[in-house]
N, C-alpha and C. Protein backbone atom coordinates (compact mmCIF):
# COMPACT_ATOMS: atom_id res chain seq x y z
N UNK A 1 0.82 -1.19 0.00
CA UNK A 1 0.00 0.00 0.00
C UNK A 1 0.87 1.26 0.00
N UNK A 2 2.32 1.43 1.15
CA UNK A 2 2.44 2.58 1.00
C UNK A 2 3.82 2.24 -0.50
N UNK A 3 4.22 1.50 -0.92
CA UNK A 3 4.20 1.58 -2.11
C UNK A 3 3.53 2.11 -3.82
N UNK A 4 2.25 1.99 -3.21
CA UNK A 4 1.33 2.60 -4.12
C UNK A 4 0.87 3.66 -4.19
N UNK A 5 1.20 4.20 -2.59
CA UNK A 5 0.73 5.77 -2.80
C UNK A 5 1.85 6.28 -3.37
N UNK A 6 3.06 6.52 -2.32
CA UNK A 6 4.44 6.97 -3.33
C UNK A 6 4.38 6.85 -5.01
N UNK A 7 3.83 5.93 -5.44
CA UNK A 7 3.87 5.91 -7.00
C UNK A 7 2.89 6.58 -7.37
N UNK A 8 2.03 6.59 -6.87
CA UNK A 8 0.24 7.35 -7.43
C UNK A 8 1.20 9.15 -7.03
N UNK A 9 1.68 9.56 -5.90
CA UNK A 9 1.87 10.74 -5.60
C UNK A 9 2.66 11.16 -6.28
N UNK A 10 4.40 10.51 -7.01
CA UNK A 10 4.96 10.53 -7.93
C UNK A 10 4.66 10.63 -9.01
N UNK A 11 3.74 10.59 -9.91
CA UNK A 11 2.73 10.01 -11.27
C UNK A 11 2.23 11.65 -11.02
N UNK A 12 0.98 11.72 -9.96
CA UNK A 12 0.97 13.22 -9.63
C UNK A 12 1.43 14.49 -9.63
N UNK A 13 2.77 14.44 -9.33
CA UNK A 13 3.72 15.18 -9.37
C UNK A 13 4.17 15.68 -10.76
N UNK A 14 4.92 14.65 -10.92
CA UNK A 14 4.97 14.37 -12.17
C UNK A 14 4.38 15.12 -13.55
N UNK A 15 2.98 14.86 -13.09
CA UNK A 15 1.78 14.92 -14.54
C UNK A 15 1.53 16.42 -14.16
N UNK A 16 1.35 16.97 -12.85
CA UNK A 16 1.60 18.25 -12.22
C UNK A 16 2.08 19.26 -13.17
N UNK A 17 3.42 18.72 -13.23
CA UNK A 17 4.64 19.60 -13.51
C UNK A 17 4.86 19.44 -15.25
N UNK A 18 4.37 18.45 -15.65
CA UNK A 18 4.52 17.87 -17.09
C UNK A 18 3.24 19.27 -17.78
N UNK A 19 2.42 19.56 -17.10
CA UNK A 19 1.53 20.60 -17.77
C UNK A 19 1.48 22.34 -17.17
N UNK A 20 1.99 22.37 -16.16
CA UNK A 20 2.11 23.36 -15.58
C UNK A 20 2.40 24.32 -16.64
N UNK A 21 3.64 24.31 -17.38
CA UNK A 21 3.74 25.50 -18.54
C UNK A 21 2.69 26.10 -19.14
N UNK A 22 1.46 24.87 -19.88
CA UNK A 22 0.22 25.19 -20.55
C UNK A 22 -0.37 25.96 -19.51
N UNK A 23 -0.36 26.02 -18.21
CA UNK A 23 -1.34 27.04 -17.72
C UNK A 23 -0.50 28.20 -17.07
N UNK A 24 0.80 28.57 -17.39
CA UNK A 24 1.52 29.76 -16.54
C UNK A 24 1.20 30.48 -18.15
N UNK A 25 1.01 32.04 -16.73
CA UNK A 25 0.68 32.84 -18.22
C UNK A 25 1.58 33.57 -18.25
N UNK A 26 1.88 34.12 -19.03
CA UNK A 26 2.57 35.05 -19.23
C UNK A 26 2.99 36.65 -18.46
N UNK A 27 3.84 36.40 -18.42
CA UNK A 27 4.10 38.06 -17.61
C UNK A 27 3.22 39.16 -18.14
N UNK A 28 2.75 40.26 -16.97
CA UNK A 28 1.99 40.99 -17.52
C UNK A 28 3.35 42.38 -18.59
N UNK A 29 3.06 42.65 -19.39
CA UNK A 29 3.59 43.72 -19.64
C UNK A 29 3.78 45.31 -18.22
N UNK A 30 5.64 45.38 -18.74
CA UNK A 30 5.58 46.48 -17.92
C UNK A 30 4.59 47.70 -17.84
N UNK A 31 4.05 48.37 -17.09
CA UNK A 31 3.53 49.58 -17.15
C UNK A 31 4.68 50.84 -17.54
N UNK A 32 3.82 52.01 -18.76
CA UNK A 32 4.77 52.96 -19.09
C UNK A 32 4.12 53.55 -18.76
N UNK A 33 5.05 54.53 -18.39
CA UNK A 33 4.53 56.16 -17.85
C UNK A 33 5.32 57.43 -18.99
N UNK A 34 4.28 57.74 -19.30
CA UNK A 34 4.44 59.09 -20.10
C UNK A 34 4.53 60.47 -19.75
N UNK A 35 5.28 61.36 -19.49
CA UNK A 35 5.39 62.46 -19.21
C UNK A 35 4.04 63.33 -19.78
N UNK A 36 3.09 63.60 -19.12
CA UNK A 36 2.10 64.91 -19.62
C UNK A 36 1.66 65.51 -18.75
N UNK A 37 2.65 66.14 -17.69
CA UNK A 37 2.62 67.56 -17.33
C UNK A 37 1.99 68.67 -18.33
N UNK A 38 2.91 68.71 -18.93
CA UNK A 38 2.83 70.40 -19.80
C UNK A 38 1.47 70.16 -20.90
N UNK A 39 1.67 68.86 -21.48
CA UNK A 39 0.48 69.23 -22.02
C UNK A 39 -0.82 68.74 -21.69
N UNK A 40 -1.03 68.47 -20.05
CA UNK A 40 -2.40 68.86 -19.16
C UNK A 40 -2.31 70.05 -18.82
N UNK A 41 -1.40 70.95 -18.94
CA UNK A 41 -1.98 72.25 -18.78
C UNK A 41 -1.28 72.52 -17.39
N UNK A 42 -0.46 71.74 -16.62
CA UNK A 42 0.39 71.59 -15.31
C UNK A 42 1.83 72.38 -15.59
N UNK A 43 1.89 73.43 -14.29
CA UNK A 43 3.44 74.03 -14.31
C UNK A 43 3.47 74.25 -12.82
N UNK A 44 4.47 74.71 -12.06
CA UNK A 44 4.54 75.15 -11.24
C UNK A 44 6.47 74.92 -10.62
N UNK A 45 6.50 75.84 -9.29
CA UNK A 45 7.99 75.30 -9.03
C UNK A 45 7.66 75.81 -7.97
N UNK A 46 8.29 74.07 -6.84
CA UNK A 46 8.26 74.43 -5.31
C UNK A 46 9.98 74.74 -5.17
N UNK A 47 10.15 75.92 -4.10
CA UNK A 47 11.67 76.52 -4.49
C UNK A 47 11.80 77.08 -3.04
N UNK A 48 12.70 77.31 -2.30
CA UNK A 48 13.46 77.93 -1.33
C UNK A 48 14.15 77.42 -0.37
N UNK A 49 14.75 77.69 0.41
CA UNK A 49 16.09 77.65 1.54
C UNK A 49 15.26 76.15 2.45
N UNK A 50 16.44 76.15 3.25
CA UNK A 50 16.77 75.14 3.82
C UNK A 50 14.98 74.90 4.89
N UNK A 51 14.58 76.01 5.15
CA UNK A 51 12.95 75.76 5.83
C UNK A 51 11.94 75.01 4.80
N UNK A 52 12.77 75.17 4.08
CA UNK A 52 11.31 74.17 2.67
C UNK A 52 11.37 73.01 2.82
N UNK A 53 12.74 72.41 3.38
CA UNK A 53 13.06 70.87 2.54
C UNK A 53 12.27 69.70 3.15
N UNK A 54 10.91 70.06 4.04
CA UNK A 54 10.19 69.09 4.43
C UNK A 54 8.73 69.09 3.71
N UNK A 55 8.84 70.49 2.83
CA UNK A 55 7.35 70.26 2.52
C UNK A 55 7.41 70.30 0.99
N UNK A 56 6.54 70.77 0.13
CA UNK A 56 5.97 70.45 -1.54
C UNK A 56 5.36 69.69 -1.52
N UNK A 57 5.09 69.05 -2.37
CA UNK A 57 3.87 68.05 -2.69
C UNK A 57 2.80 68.78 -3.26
N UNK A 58 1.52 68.01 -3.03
CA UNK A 58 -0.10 68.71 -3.63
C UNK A 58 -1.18 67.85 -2.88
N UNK A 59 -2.50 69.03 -2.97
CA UNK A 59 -3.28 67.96 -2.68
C UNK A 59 -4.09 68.02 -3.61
N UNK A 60 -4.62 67.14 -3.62
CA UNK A 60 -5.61 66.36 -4.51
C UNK A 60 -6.99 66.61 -4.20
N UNK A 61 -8.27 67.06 -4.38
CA UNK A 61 -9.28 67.27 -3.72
C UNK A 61 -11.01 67.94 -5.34
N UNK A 62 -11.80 67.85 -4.68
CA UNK A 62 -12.80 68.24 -5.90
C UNK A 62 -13.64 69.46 -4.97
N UNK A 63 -12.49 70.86 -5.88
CA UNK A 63 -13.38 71.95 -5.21
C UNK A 63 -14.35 72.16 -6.24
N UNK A 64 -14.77 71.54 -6.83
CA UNK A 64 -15.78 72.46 -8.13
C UNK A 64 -16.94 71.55 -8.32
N UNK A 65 -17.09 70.00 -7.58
CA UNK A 65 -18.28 69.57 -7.14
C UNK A 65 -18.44 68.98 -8.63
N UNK A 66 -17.45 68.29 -9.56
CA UNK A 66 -17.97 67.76 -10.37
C UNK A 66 -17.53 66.73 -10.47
N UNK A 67 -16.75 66.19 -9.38
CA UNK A 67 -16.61 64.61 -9.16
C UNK A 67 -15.15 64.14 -9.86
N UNK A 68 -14.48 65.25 -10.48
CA UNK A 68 -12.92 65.13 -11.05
C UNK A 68 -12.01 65.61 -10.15
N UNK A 69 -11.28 65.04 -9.57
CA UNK A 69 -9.92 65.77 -8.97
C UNK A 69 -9.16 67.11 -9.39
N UNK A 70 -9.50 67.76 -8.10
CA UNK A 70 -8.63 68.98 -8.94
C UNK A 70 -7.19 69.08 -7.99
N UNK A 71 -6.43 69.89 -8.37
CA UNK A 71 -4.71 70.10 -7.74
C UNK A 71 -4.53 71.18 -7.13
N UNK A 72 -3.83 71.45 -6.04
CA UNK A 72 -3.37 72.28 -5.63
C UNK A 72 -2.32 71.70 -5.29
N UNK A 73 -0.97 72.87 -5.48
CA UNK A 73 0.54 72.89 -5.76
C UNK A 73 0.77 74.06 -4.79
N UNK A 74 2.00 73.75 -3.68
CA UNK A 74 2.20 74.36 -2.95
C UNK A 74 3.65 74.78 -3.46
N UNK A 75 4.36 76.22 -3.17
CA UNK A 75 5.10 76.54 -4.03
C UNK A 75 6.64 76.94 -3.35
N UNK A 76 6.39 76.50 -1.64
CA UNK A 76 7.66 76.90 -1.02
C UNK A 76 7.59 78.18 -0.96
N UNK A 77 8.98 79.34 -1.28
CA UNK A 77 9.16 80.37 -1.73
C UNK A 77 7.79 80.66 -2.65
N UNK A 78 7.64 80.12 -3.60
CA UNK A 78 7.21 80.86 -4.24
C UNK A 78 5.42 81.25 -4.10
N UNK A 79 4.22 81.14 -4.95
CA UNK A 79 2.62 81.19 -4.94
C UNK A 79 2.50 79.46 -5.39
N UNK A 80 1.50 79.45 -4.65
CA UNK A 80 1.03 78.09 -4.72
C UNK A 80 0.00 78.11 -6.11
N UNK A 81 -0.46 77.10 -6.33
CA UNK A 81 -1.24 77.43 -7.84
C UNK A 81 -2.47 76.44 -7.42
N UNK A 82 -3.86 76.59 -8.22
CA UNK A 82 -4.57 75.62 -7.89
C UNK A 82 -4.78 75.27 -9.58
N UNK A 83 -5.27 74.16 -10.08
CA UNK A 83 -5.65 73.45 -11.45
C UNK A 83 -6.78 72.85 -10.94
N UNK A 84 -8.09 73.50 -11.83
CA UNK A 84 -9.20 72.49 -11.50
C UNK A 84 -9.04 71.74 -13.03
N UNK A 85 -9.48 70.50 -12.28
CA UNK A 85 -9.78 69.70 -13.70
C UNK A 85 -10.59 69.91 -14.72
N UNK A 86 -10.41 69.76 -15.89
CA UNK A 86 -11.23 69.83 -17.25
C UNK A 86 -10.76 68.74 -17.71
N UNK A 87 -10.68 67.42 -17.85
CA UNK A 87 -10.80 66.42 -18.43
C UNK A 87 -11.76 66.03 -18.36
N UNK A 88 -12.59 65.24 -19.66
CA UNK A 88 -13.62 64.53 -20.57
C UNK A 88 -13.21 63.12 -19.96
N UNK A 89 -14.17 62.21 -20.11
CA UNK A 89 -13.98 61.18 -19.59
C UNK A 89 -13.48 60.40 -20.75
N UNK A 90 -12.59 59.58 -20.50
CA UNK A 90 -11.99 58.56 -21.58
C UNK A 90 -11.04 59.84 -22.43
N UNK A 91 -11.03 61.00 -22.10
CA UNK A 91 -9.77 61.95 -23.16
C UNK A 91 -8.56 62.20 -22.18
N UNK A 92 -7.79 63.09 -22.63
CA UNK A 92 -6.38 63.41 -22.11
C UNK A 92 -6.55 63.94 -20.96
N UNK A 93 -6.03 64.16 -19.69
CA UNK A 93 -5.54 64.71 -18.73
C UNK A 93 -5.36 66.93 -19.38
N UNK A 94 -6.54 66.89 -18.62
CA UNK A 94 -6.43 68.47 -19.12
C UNK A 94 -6.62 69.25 -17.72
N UNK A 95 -6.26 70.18 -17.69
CA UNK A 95 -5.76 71.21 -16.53
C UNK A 95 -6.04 72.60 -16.69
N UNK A 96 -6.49 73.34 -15.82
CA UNK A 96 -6.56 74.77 -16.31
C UNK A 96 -6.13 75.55 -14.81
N UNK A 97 -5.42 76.33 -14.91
CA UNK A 97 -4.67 76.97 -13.83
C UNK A 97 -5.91 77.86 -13.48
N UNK A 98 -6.27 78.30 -12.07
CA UNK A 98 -7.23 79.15 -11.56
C UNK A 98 -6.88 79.66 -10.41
N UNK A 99 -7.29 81.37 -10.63
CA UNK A 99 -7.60 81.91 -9.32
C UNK A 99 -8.34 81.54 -8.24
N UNK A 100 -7.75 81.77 -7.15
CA UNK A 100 -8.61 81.02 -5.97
C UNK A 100 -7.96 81.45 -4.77
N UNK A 101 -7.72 82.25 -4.33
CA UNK A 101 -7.66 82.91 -3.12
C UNK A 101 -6.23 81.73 -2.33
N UNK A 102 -6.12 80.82 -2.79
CA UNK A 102 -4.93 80.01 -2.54
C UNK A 102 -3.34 80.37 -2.93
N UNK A 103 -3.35 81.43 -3.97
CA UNK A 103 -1.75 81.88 -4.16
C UNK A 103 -1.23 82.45 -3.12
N UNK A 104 -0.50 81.69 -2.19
CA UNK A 104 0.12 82.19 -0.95
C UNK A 104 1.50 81.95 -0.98
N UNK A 105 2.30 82.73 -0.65
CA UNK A 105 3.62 82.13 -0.49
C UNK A 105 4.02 81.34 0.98
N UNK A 106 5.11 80.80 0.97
CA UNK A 106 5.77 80.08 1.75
C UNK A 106 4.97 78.64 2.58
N UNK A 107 4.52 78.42 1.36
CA UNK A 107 3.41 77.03 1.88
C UNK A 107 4.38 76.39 1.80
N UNK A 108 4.23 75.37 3.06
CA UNK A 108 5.11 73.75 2.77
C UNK A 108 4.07 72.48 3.04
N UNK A 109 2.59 72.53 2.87
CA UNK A 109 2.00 71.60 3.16
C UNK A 109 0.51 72.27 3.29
N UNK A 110 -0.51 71.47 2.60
CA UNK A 110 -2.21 71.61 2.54
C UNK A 110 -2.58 70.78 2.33
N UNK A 111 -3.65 70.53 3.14
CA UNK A 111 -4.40 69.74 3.39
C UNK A 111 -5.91 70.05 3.56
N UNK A 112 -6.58 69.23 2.43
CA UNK A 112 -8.41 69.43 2.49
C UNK A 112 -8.44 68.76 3.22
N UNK A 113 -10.21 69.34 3.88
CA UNK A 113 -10.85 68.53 5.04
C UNK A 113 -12.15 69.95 5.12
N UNK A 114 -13.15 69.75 5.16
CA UNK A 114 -14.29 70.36 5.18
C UNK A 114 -14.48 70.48 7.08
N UNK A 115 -13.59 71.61 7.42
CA UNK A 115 -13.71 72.03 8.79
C UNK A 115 -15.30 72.44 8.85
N UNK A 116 -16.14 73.05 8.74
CA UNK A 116 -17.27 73.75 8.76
C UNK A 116 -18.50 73.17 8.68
N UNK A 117 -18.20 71.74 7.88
CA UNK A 117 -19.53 70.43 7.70
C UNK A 117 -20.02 70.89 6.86
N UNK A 118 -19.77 72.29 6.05
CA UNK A 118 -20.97 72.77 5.13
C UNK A 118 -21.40 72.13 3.66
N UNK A 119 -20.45 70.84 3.45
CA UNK A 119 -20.65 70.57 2.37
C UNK A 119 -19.50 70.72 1.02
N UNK A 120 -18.57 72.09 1.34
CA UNK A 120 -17.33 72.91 0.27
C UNK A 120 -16.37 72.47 1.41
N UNK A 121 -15.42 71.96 0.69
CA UNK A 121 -14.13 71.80 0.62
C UNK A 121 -13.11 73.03 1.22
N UNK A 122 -12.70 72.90 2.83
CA UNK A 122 -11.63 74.07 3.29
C UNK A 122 -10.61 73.08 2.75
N UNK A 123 -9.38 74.12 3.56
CA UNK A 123 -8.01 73.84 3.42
C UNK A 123 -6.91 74.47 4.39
N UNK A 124 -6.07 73.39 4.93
CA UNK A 124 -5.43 73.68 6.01
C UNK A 124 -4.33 74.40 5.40
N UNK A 125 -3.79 75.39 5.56
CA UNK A 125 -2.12 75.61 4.65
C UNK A 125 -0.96 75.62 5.94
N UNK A 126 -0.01 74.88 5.78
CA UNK A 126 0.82 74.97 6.81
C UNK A 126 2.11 75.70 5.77
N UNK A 127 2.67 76.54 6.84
CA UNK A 127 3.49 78.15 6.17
C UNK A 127 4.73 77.60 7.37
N UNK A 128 5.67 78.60 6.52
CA UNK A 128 6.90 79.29 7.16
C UNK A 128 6.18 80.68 7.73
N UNK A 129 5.89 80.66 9.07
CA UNK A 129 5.36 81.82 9.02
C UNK A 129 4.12 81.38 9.69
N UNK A 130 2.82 82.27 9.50
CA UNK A 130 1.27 82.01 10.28
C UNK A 130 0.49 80.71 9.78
N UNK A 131 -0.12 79.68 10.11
CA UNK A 131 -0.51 78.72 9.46
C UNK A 131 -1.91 79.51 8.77
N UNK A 132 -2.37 79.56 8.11
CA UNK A 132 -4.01 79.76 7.74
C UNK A 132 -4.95 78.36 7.37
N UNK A 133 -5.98 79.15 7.96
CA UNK A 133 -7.18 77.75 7.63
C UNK A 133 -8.29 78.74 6.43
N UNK A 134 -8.28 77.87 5.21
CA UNK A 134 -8.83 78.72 4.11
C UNK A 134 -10.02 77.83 3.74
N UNK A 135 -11.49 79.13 3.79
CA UNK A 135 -12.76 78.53 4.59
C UNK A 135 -13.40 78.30 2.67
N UNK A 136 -13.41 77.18 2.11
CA UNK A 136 -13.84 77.22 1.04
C UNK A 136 -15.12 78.14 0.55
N UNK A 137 -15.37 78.75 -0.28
CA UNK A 137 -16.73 79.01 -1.04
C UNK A 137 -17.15 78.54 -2.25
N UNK A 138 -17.14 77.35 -2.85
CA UNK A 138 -17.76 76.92 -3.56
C UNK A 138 -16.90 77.46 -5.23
N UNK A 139 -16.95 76.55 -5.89
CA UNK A 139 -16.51 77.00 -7.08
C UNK A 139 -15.07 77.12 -7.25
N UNK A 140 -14.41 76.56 -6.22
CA UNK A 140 -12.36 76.51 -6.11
C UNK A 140 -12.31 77.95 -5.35
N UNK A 141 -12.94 78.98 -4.93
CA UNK A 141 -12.90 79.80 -4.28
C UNK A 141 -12.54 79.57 -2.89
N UNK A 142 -11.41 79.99 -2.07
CA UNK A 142 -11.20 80.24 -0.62
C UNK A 142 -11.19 81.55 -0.34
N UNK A 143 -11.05 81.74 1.08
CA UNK A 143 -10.77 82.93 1.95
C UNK A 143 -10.04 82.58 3.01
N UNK A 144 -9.64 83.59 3.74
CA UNK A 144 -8.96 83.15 4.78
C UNK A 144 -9.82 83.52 6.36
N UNK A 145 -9.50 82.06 6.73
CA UNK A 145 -10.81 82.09 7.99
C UNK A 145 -10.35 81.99 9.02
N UNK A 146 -8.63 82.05 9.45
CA UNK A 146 -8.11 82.30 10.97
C UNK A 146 -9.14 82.82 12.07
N UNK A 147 -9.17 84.41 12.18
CA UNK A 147 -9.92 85.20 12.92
C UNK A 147 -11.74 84.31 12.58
N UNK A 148 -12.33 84.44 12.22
CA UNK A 148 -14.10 83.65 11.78
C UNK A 148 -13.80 82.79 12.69
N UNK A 149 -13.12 82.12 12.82
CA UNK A 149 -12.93 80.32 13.22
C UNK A 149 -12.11 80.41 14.71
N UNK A 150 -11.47 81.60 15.15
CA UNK A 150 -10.89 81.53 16.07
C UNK A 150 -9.57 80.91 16.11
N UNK A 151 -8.72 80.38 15.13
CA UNK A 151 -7.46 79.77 15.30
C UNK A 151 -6.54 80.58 14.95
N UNK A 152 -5.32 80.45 15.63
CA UNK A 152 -4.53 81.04 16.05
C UNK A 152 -3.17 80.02 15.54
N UNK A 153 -2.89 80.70 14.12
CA UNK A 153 -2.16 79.76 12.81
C UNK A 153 -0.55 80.10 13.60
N UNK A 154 -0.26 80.41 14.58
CA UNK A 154 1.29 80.49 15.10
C UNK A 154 2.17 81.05 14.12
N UNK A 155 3.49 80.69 14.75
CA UNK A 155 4.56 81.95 13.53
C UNK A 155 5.59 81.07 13.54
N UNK A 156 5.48 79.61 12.45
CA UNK A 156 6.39 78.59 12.52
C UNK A 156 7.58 78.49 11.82
């Protein structure tokens, strides 16, 4: 008996491995990534001294309530920029730079989060300098809502 299993489990093995190739598939193809910054309509430059080198980045967020991600780019030294989205569904990555009460200098970090419950999209800005909390109005529009809100953005 245990002769026969060893051979039945061997045979198994065996017949296993004898077809295995027919069902391995094939590697998936690498993923490419294409550069289209510039032509979504994206620019910006995060830039300054040695107080910057923890922040840049963006956040990601839908101030315009149409269910597309829009950008905000924080700029260090320089104005931060916001891009609401204009991409078509199934077309290119399109971008349009907008006013919005967000060109601030010496941002190193923002962060959405709807402080107010009202429904619009605020934004935390953390600065070299006073933090501000910017009280959305609808349409990629902010203001600045320190004093309204009572917080007290420090001098970092």
């Amino acid at each position: 008996m245990r002769h026969a299993s060893r051979l039945l489990a061997t045979w198994l093995g065996a017949a296993l491995l004898a077809v295995a190739p027919a069902f391995a598939a094939e590697a998936p193809p690498l993923p490419q990534f294409v550069d289209e910054t510039a032509s979504a309509g994206l620019d910006g430059t995060y830039a300054g001294g040695w107080q910057y080198m923890v922040g840049g980045g963006a956040a990601v967020f839908d101030c315009s309530g149409d269910g597309f991600p829009d950008l905000m780019l924080a700029g260090g030294e320089e104005k931060a920029r916001l891009f609401v989205n204009r991409s078509a569904v199934g077309g290119p990555l399109a971008f349009e730079r907008q006013a919005s009460g967000l060109e601030i200098e010496a941002i190193t970090g923002a962060y959405p989060i709807d402080i107010d419950s009202d429904g619009v999209m605020d934004v935390v800005l953390l600065r070299v300098g006073e933090n501000l909390l910017m009280r959305g109005k609808g349409d990629c529009r902010f203001e600045e809502a320190n004093a309204a809100w009572g917080f007290d953005g420090g001098d970092a």
